[in-house]
Protein backbone atom coordinates (compact mmCIF):
# COMPACT_ATOMS: atom_id res chain seq x y z
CA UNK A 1 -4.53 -42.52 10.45
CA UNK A 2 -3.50 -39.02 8.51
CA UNK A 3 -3.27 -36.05 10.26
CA UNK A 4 -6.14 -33.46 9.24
CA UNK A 5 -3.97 -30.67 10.21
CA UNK A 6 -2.03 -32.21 6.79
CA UNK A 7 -3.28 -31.46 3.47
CA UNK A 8 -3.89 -34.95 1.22
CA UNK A 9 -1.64 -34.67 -1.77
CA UNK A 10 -3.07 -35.48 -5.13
CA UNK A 11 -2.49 -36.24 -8.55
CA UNK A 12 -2.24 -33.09 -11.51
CA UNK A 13 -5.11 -32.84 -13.86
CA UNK A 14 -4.28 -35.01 -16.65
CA UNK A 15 -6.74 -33.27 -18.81
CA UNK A 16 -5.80 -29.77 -18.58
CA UNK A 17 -2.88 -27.94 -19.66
CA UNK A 18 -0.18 -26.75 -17.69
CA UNK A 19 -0.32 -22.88 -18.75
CA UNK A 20 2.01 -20.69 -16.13
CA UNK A 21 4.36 -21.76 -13.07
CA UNK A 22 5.15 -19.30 -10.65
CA UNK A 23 6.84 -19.22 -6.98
CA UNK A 24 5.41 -16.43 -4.59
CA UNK A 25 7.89 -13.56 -2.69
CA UNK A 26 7.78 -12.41 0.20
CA UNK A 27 6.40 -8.86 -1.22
CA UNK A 28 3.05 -11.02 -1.87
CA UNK A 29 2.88 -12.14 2.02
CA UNK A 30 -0.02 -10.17 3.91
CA UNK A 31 0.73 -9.65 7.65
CA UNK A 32 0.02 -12.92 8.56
CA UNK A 33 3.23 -14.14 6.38
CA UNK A 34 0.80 -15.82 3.94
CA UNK A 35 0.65 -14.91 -0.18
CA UNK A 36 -2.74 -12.56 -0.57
CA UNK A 37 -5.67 -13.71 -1.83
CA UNK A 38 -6.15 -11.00 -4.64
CA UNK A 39 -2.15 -11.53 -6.02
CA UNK A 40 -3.59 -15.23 -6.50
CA UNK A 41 -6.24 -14.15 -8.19
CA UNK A 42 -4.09 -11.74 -10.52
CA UNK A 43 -2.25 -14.61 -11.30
CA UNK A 44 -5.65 -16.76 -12.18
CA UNK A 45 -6.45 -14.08 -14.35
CA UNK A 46 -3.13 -14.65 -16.19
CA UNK A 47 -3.28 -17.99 -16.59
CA UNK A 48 -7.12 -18.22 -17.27
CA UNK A 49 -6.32 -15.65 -20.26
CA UNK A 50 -3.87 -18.59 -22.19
CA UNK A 51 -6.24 -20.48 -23.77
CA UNK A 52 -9.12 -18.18 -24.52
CA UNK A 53 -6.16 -16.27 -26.72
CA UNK A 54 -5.67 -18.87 -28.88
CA UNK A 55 -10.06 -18.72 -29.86
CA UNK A 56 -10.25 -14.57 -29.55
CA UNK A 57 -7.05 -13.89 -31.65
CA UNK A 58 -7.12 -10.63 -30.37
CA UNK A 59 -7.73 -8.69 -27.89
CA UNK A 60 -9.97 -9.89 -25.08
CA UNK A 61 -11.36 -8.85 -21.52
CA UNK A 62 -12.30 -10.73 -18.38
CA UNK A 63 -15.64 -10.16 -17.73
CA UNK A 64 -16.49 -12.28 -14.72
CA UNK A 65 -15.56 -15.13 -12.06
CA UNK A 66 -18.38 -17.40 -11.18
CA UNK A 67 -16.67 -18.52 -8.24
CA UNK A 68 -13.67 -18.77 -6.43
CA UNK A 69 -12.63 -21.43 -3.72
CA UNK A 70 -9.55 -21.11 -1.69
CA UNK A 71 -8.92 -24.59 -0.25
CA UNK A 72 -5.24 -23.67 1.57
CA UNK A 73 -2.91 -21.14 2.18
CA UNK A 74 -0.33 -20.32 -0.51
CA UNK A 75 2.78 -19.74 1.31
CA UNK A 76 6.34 -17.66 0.27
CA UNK A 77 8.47 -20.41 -1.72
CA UNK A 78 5.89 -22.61 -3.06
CA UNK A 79 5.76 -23.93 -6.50
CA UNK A 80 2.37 -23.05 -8.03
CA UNK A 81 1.47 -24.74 -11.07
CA UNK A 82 -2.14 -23.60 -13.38
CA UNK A 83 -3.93 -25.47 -14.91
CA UNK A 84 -6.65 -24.25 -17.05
CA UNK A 85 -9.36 -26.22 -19.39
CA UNK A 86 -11.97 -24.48 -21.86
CA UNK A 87 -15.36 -25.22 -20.64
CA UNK A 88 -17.59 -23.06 -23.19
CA UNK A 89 -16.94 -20.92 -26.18
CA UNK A 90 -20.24 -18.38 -26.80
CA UNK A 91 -20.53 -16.07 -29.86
CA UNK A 92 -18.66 -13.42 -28.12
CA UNK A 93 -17.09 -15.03 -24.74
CA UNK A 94 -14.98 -17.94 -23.19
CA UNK A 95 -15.31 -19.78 -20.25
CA UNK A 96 -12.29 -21.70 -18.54
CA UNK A 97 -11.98 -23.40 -15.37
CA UNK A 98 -8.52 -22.50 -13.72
CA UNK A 99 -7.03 -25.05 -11.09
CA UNK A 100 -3.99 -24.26 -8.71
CA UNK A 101 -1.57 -26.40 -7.23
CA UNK A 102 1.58 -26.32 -4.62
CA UNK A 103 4.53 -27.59 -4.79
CA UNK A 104 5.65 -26.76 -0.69
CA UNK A 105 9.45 -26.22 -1.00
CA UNK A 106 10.66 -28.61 1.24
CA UNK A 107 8.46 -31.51 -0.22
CA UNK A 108 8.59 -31.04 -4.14
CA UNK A 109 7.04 -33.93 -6.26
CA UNK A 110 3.78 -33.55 -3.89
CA UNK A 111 0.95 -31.31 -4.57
CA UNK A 112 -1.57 -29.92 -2.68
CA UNK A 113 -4.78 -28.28 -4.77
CA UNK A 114 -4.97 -24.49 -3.38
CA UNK A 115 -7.78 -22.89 -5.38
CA UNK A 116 -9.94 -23.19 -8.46
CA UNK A 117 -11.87 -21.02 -10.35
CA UNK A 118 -13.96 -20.67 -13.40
CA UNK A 119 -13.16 -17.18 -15.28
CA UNK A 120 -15.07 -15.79 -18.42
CA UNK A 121 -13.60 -13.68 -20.38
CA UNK A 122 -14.94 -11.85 -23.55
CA UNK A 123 -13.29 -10.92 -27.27
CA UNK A 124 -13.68 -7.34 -27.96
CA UNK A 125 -12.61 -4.88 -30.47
CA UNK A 126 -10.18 -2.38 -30.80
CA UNK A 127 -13.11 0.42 -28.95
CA UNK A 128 -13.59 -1.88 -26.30
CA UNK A 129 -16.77 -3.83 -27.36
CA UNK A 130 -17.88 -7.24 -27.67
CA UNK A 131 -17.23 -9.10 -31.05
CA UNK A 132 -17.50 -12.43 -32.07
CA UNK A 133 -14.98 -14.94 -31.87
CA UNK A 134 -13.67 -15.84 -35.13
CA UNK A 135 -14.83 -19.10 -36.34
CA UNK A 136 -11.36 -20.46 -37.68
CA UNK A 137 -10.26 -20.41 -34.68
CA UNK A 138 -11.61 -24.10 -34.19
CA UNK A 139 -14.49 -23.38 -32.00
């Protein structure tokens, strides 16, 4: 019987892409010694912009989250791997679904999911305002 105190490891997404690897500090820790939430979420952002760029060619804003679910603690030393997939191109906006995994440093090759989110994020012009995405761009 597994121990529920013990996160299952799983498999990575075989149909997304790989877009940004990372490995927390100890400057990210909040007082309880774990990574915050919000430098997670910076780093969501980051990765969630990859493949929207390649659609937008240009420059590009997030606009919302629709949801964000921390399933475990990110800790100092792990290896977090992102994982993003395109789940709608609008007129004007992209929608991607970001997925974060951890490597724990002492047992590498296993992963543990430790959040997902789904991140919009919108093409805009050079004063800031919405504009289509251009239709070459294979959408």
């Amino acid at each position: 019987m597994s121990d529920p105190s013990i996160p299952e490891t799983v498999e990575l997404p075989k149909d997304e892409e790989l877009v940004l690897k990372v490995i927390p500090m100890p400057a990210d820790c909040n007082a309880n010694g774990d990574i915050f939430g919000g430098w997670v979420m910076a780093q969501v952002d980051l990765a969630g912009s990859v493949l929207p760029a390649r659609h937008t060619q240009g420059r590009m804003a997030t606009v919302s989250v629709k949801e964000f679910i921390f399933k475990q603690p990110v800790r100092v030393g792990d290896i977090l791997s992102f994982f993003s997939r395109v789940i709608r191109i609008g007129r004007t906006s992209i929608t991607v679904k970001v997925e974060v995994y951890a490597e724990r440093f002492r047992t590498q090759g296993k992963y543990i999911k430790v959040t997902e989110a789904s991140v919009t994020y919108v093409a805009i012009d050079e004063q800031g305002r919405p504009r289509e995405i251009p239709k070459a761009a294979g959408n």
